[in-house]
Protein backbone atom coordinates (compact mmCIF):
# COMPACT_ATOMS: atom_id res chain seq x y z
CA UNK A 1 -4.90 -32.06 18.48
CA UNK A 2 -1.37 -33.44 18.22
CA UNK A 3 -2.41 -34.57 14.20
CA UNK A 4 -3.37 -31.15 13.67
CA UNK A 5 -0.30 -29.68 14.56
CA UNK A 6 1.72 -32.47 12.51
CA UNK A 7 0.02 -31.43 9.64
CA UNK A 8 0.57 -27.97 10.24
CA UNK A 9 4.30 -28.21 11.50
CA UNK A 10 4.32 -30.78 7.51
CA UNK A 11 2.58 -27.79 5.67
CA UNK A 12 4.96 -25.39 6.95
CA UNK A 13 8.09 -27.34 6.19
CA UNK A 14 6.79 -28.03 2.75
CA UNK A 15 6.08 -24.03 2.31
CA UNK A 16 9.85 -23.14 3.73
CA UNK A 17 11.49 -26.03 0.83
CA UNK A 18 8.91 -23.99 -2.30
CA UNK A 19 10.16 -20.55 -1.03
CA UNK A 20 13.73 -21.33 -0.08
CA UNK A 21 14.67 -23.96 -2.66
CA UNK A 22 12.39 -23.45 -6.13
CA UNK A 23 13.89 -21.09 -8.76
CA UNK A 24 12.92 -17.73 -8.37
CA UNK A 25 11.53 -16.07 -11.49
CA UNK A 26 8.59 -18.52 -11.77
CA UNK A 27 8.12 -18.84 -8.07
CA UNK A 28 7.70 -14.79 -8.24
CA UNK A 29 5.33 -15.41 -11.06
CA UNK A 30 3.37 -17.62 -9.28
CA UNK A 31 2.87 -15.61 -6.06
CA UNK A 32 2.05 -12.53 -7.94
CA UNK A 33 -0.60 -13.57 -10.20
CA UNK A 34 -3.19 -13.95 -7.24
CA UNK A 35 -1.92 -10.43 -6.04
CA UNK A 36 -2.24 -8.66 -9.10
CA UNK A 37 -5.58 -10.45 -9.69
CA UNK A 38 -6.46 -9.34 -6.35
CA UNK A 39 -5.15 -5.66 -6.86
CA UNK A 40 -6.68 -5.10 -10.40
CA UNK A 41 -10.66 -6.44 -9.03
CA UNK A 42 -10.15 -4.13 -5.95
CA UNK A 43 -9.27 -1.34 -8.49
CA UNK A 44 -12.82 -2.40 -10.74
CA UNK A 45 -14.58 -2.59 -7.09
CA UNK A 46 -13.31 1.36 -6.84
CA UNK A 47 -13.94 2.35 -10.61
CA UNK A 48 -16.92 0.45 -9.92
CA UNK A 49 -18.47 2.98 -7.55
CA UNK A 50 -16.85 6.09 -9.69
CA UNK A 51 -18.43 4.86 -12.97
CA UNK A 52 -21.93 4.83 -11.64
CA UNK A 53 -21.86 7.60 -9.09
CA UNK A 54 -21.00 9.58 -12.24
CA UNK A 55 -23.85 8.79 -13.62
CA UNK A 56 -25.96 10.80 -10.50
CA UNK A 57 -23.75 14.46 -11.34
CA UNK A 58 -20.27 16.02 -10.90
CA UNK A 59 -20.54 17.07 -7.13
CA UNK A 60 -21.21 13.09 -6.62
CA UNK A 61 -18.19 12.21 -8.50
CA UNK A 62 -16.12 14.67 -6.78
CA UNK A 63 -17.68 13.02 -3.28
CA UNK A 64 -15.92 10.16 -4.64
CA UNK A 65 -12.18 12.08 -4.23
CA UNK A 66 -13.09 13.28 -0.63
CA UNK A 67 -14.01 9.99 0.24
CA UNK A 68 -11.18 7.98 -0.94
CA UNK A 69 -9.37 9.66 1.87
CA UNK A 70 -10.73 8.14 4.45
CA UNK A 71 -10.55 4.91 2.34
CA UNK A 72 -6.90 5.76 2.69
CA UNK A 73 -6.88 5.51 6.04
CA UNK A 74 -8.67 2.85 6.65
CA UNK A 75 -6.52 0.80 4.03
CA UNK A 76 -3.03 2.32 5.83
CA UNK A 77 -4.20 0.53 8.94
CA UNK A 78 -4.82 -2.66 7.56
CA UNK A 79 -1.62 -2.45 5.60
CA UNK A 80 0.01 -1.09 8.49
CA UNK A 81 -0.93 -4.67 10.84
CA UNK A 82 -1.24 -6.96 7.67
CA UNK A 83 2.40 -5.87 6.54
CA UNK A 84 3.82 -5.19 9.71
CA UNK A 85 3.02 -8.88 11.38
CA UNK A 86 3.49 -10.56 7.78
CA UNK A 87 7.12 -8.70 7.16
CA UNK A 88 8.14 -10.72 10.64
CA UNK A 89 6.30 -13.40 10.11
CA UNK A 90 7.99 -14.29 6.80
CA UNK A 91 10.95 -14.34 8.14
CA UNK A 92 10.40 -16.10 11.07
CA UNK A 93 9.02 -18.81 8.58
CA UNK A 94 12.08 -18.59 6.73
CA UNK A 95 14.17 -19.30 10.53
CA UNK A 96 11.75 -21.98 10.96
CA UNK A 97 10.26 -20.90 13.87
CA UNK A 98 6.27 -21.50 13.93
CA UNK A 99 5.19 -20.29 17.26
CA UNK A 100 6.27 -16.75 17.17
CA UNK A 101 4.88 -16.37 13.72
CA UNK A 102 1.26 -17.78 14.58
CA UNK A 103 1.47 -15.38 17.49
CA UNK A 104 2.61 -12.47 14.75
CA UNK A 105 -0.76 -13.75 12.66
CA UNK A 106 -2.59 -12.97 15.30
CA UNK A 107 -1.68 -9.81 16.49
CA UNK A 108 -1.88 -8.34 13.23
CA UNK A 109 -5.27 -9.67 12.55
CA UNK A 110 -6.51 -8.47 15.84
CA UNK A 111 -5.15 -4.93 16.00
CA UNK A 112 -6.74 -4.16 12.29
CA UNK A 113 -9.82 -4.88 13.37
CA UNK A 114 -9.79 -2.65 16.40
CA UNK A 115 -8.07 -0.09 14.74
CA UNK A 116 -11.43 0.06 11.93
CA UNK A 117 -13.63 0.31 15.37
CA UNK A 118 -11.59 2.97 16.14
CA UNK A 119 -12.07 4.94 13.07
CA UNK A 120 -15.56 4.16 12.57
CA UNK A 121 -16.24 5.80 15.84
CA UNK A 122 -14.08 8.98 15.02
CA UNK A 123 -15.32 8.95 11.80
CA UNK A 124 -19.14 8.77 12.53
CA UNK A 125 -19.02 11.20 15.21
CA UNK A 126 -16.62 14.21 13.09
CA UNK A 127 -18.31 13.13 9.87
CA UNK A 128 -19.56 16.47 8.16
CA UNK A 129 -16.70 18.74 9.21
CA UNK A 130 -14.36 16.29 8.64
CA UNK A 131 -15.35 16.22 4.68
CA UNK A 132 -15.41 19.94 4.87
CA UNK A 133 -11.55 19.67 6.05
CA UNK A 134 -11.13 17.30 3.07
CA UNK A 135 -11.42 19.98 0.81
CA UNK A 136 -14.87 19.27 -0.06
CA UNK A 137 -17.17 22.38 -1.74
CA UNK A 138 -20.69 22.97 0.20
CA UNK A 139 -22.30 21.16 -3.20
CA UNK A 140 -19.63 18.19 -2.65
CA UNK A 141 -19.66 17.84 1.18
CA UNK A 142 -23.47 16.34 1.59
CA UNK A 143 -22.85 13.56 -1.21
CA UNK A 144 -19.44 12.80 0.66
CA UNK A 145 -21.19 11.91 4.05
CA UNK A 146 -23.78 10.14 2.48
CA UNK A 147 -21.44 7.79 0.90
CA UNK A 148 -19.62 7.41 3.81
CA UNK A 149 -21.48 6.62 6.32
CA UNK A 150 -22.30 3.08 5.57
CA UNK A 151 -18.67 2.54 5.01
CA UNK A 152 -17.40 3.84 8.17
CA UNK A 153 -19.80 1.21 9.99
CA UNK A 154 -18.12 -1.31 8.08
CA UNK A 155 -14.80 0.24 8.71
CA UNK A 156 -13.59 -2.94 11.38
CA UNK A 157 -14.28 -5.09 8.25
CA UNK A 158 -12.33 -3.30 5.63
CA UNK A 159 -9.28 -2.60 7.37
CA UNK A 160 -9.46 -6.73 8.84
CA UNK A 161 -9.56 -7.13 5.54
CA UNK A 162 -6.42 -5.45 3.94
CA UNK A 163 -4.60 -7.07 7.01
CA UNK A 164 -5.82 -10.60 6.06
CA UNK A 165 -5.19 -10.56 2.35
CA UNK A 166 -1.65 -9.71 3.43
CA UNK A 167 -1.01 -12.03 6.08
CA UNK A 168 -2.23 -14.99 3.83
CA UNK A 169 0.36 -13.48 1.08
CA UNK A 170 3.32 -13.78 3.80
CA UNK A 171 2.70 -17.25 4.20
CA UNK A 172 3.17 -17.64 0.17
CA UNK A 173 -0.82 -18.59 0.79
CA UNK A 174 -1.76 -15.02 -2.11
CA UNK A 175 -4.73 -17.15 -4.18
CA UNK A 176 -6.74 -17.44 -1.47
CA UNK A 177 -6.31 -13.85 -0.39
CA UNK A 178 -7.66 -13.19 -3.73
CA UNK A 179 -10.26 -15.46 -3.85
CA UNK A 180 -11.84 -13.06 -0.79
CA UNK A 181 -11.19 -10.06 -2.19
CA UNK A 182 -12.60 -10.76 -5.41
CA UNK A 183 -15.60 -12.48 -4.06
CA UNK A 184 -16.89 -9.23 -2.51
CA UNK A 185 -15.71 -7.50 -5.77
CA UNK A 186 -17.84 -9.18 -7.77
CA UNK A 187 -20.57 -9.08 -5.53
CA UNK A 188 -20.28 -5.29 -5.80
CA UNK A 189 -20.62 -5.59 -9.31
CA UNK A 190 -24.40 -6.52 -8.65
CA UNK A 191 -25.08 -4.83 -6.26
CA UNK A 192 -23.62 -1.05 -6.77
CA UNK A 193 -26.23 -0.50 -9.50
CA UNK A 194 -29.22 -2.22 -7.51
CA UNK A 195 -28.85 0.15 -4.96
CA UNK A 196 -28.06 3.17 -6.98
CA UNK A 197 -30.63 2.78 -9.74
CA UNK A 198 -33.60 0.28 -9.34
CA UNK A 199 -33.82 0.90 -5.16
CA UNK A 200 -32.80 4.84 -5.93
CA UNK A 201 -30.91 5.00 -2.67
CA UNK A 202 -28.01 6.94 -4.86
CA UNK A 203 -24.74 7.69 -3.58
CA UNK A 204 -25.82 6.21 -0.35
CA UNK A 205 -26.29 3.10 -1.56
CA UNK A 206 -23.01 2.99 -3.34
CA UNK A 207 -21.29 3.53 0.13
CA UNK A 208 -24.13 0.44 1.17
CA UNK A 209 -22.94 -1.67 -1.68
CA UNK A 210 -19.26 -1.28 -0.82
CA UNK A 211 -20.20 -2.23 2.80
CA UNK A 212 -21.68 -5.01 2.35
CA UNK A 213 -19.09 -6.01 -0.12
CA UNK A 214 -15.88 -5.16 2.39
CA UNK A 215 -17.84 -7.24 4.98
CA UNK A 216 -18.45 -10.56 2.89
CA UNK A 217 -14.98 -10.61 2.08
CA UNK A 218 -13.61 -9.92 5.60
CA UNK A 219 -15.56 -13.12 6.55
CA UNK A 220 -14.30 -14.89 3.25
CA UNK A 221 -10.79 -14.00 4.43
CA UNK A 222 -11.08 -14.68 7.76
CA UNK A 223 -12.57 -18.55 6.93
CA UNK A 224 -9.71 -18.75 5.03
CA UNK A 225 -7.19 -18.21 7.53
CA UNK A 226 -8.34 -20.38 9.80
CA UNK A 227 -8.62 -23.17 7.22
CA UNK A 228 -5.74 -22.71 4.61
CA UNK A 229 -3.16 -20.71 6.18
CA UNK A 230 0.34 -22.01 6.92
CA UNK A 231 -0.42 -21.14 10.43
CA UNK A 232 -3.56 -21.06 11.54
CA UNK A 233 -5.47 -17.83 12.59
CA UNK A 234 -6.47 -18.28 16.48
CA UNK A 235 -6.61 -15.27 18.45
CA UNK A 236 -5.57 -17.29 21.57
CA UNK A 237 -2.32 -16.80 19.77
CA UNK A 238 -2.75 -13.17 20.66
CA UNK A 239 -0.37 -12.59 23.24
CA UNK A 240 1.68 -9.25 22.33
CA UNK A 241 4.70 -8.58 23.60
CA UNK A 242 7.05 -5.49 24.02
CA UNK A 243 9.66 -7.22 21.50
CA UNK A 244 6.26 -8.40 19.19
CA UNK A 245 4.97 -5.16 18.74
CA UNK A 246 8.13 -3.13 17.99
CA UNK A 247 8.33 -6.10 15.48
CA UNK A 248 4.86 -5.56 13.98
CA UNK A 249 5.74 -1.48 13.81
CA UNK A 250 8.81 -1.50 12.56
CA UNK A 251 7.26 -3.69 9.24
CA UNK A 252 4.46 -2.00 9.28
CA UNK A 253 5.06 1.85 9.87
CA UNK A 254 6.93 2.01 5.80
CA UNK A 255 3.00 0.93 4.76
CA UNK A 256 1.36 3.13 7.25
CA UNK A 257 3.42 5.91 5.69
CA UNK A 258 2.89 4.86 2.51
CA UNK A 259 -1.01 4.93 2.76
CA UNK A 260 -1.09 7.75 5.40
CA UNK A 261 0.77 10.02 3.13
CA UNK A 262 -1.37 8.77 0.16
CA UNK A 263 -4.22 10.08 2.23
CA UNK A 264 -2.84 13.47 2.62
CA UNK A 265 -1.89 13.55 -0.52
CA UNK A 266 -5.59 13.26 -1.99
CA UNK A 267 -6.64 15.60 0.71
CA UNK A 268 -3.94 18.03 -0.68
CA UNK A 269 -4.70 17.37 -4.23
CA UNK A 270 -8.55 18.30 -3.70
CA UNK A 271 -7.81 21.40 -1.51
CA UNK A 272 -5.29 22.66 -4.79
CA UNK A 273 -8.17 21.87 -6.82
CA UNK A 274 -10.85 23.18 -5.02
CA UNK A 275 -10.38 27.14 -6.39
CA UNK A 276 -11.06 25.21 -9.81
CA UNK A 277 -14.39 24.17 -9.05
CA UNK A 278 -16.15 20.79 -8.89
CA UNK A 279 -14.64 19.90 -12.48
CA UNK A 280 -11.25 19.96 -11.37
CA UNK A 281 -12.02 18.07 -7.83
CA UNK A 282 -14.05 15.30 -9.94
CA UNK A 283 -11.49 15.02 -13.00
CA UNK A 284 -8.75 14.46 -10.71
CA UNK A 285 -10.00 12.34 -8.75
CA UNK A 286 -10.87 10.28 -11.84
CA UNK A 287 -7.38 10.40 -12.72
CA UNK A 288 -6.08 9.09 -9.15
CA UNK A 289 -8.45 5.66 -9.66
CA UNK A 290 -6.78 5.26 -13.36
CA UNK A 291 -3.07 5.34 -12.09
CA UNK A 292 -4.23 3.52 -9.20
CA UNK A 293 -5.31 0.85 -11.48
CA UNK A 294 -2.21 0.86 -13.43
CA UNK A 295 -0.02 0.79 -9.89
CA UNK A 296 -1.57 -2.00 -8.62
CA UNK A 297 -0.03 -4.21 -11.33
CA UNK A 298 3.26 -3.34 -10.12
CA UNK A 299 2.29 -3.41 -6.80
CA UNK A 300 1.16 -6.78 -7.24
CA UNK A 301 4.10 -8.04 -8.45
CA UNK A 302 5.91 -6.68 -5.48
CA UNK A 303 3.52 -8.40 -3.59
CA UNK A 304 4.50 -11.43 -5.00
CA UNK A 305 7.93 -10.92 -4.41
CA UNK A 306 7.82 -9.99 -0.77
CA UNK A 307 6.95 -13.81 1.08
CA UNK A 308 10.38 -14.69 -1.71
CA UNK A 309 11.89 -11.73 0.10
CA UNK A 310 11.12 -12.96 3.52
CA UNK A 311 11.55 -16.31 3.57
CA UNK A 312 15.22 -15.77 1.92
CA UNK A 313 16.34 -13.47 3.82
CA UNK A 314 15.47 -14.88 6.82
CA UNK A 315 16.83 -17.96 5.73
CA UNK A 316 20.12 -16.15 4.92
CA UNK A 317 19.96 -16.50 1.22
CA UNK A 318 20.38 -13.32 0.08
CA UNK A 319 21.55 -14.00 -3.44
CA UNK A 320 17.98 -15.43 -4.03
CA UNK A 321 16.64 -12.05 -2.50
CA UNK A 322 18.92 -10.03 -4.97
CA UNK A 323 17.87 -11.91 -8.03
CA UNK A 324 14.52 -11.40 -7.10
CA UNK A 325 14.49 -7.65 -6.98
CA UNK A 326 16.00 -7.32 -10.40
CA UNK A 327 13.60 -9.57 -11.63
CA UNK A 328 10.82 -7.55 -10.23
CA UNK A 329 12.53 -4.40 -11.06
CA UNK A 330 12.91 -4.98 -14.95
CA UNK A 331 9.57 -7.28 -15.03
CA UNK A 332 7.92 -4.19 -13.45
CA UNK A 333 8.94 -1.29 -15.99
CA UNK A 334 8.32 -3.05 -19.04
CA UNK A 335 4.97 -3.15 -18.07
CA UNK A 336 4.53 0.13 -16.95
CA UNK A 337 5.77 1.49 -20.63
CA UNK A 338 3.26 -0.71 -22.35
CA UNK A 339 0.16 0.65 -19.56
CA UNK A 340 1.70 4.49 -19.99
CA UNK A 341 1.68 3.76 -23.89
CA UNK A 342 -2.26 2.55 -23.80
CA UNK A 343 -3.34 5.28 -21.11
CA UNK A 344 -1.91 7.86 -23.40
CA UNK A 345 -3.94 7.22 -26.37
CA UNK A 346 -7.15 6.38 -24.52
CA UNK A 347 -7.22 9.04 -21.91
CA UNK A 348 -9.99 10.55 -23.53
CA UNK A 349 -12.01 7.81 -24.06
CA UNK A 350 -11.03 6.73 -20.38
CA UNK A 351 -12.19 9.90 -18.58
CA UNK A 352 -15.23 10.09 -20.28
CA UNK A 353 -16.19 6.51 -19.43
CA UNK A 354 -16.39 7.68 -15.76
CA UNK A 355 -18.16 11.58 -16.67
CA UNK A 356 -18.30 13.04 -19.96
CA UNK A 357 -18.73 16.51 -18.68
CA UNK A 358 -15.94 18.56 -20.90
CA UNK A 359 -14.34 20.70 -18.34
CA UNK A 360 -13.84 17.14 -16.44
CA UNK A 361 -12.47 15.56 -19.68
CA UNK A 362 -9.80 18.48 -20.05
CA UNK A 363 -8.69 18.51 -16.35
CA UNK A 364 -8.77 14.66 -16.73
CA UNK A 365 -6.62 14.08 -19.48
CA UNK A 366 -4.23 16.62 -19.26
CA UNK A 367 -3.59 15.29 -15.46
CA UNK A 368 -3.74 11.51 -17.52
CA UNK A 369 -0.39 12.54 -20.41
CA UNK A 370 1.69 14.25 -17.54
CA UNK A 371 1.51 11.23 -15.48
CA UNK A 372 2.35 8.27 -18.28
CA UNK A 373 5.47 10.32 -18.86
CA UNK A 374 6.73 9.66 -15.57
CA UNK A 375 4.77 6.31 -14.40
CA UNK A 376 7.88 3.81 -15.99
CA UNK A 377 9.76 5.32 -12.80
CA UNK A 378 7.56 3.46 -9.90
CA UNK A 379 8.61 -0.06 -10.79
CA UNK A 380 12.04 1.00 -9.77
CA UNK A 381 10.46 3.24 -6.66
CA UNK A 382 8.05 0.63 -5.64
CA UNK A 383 10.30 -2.41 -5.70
CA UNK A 384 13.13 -0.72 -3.62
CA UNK A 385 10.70 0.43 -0.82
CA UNK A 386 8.44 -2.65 -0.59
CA UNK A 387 12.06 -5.13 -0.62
CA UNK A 388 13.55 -2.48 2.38
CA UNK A 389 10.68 -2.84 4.17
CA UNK A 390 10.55 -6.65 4.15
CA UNK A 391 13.82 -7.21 5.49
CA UNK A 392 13.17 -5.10 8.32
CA UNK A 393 15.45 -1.89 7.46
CA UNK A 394 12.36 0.38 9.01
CA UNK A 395 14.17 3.50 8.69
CA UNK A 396 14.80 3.49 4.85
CA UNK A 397 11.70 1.77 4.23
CA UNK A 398 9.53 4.40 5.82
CA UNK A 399 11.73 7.54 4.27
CA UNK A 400 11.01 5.80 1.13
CA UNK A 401 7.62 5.34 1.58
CA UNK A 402 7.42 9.19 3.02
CA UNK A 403 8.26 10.54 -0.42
CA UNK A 404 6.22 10.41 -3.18
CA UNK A 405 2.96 10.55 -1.39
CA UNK A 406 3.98 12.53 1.32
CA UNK A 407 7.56 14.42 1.57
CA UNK A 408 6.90 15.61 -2.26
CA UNK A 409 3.46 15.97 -3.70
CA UNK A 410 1.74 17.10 -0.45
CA UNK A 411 3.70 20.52 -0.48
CA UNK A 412 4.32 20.31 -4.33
CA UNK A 413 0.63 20.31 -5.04
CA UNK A 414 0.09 23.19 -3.19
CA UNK A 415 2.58 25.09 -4.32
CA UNK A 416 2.71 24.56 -8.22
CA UNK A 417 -1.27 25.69 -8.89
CA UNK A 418 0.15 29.27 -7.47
CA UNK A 419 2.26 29.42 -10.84
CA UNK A 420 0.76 27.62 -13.48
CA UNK A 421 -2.95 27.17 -12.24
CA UNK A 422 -4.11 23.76 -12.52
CA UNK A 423 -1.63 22.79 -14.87
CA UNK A 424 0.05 22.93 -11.41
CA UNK A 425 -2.33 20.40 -9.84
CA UNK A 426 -2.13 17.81 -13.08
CA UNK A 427 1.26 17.71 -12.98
CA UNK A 428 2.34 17.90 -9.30
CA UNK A 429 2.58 13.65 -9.14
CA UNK A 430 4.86 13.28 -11.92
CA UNK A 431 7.31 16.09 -10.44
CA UNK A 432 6.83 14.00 -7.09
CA UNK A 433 7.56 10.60 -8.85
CA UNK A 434 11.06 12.25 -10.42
CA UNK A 435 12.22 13.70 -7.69
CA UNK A 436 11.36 9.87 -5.43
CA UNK A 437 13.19 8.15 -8.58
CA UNK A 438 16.54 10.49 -7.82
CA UNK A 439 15.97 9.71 -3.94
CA UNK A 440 15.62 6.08 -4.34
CA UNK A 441 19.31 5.12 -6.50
CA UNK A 442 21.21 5.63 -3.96
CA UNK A 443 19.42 3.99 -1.09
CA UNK A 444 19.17 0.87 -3.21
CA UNK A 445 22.67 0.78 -4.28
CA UNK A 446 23.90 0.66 -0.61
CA UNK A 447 21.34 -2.23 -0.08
CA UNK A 448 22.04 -4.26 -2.53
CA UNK A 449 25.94 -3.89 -2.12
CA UNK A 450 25.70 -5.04 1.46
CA UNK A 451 23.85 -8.06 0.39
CA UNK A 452 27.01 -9.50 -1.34
């Protein structure tokens, strides 16, 4: 027992010299390949399910927008305990201090797991009026709780999940948070089209697929842990404390806002959409998996940047931290202008990949050109509320993360499609991502002046 914990206590000292002491443009490039990896197979393992369902019908594809809702959820309460105990765990890493982060690890891996037993008992038992509340159609609304259903029995899996992919990315540990996430993507792969096609369970057994997926990766990720992480998952560790779990919601409620509004969001968007029909409902919520794809990039690299972030700042190097954000930041928007570039001239040939009915197409691409005029803005967005939210400044992390899902588009998709129809509805994100832009400049520039 006492050469385990020398090797541990060795690993961890060699983890705080990388993160405090290598230079910091190829360190971020290091840690963000495995979370972009990560981010861009869980975006295939959603396009995945879209791209076949589509295959079954347009009230199946638009089951696909009601139930990435719930998917929301389920992802903001992973995020919320993965981010939340990894924010404070990075830094306590970066102050050296080992115990309180292993207890951190497992509090956060423990309360995502009975948080997705929590919703998969909600869920189950509210399941056909809750997709009705979604904004699904009577055609929609039985395709939506079939597809569900298997995932919200796998719900304590997916949302243990989320949490563990981010608390291995705290510790600087990212690759083998990818290697479980895209070990049940690529399962899903195979299995998806078994189910829908050659078994003929349908949209059922897309949800089944996904299931089973979420689950082999939650015990991927959870081996893992216990094996590779800079401290080691136990739950004996789990001993929460008043001080520990203001901790773990203060880093976690800007992600739990983030997601949560993201899921109200989507519920809005398919309630402004639902007076259009099933077209409008399915082409949009074709749309949301494209930019989600193209996000996740940028996301990733944020990702990448955050253990940097942590470690630094807890550490008290906040030059380093500085010189990491405008790395990100600049890194981050030249990418976006080459992805809004290539979405703009494939959108057609995008939308139709997923359903080639026309009146999806139209609402599809129009939705698609709005939104690569404004997407160059979310490096800048992203990167301000993720590197907030890391060093533990709660309040302007969560406004941040309140506004473009939440504080904007909710009430600005609702209200546009009363003026311009659903030109209103295809254009409501980019207004939303604007108006967050104009929010963000001066929250950052107060930030980053008080880091001098």
């Amino acid at each position: 027992m006492v050469q385990i914990h020398g090797i541990r206590r060795a690993s961890a000292d060699a983890k705080y010299r990388q993160m405090t002491g290598q230079p910091v443009k190829p360190l971020i490039l290091k840690l963000c390949l495995p979370a972009v990896i990560s981010n861009l197979v869980t975006t295939a393992y959603n396009l995945t399910d879209t791209f076949f369902i589509g295959q079954l019908g347009t009230a199946q594809s638009g089951a696909i927008g009601i139930a990435f809702s719930i998917m929301t959820v389920m992802q903001a309460l992973g995020f919320f305990f993965g981010n939340g105990a990894g924010n404070s765990m990075s830094r306590e890493l970066g102050k050296q201090n080992n115990e309180r982060a292993s207890r951190l690890l497992a509090v956060g891996f423990a309360g995502a797991v009975l948080s997705g037993l929590v919703i998969a008992t909600i869920g189950l038992l509210t399941l056909r009026p809750l997709v009705v509340m979604l904004g699904s159609t009577s055609t929609i609304a039985p395709y939506a709780v079939q597809y569900l259903t298997p995932l919200l029995v796998a719900a304590p899996c997916v949302c243990g999940s989320f949490a563990l992919n981010g608390l291995l990315r705290y510790q600087g540990q990212s690759t083998f948070g990818m290697i479980g996430l895209v070990s049940g993507a690529l399962l899903n792969f195979l299995l998806a089209p078994l189910f829908i096609f050659v078994l003929h369970l349908g949209i059922f057994g897309a949800g089944l697929a996904t299931a089973i997926c979420q689950t082999v990766s939650f015990t991927i990720l959870t081996t893992m842990s216990r094996k590779f992480g800079v401290m080691k998952l136990s739950l004996r560790n789990c001993r929460p404390d008043v001080l520990l779990m203001r901790e773990v919601a203060g880093g976690g409620l800007p992600s739990l806002i983030r997601q949560g509004a993201g899921s109200i969001s989507v519920t809005c968007v398919n309630i402004a959409a639902n007076p259009f029909g099933d077209a409008a409902i399915a082409g949009m919520a074709i749309v949301m998996r494209i930019m989600l794809g193209a996000n996740s990039v940028i996301v990733g690299l944020g990702q990448g940047f955050q253990p940097v972030c942590g470690y630094n700042y807890g550490a008290g190097l906040f030059a380093r931290v500085k010189e990491g954000y405008w790395f990100c930041v600049r890194l981050a928007t030249c990418v976006l202008v080459v992805l809004a570039v290539l979405l703009w001239v494939f959108a057609p040939q995008l939308v139709e990949i997923f359903r080639s009915d026309p009146a999806v197409v139209a609402v599809g691409v129009a939705a698609l050109h709005i939104q690569c005029c404004t997407v160059i803005l979310n490096g800048f967005n992203m990167m301000g509320n993720m590197m907030t939210q890391t060093m533990g400044r709660t309040g302007i992390a969560s406004f941040l993360a309140l506004c473009r899902q939440g504080l904007f588009l909710a009430p600005i998709v609702l209200i546009l499609p009363m003026m311009f129809g659903v030109l209103g509805v295809e254009m409501a994100q980019s207004v939303s991502d604007v108006l967050t832009f104009l929010v963000t400049i001066p929250f950052m520039r107060r930030i980053l002046h008080e880091l001098r």
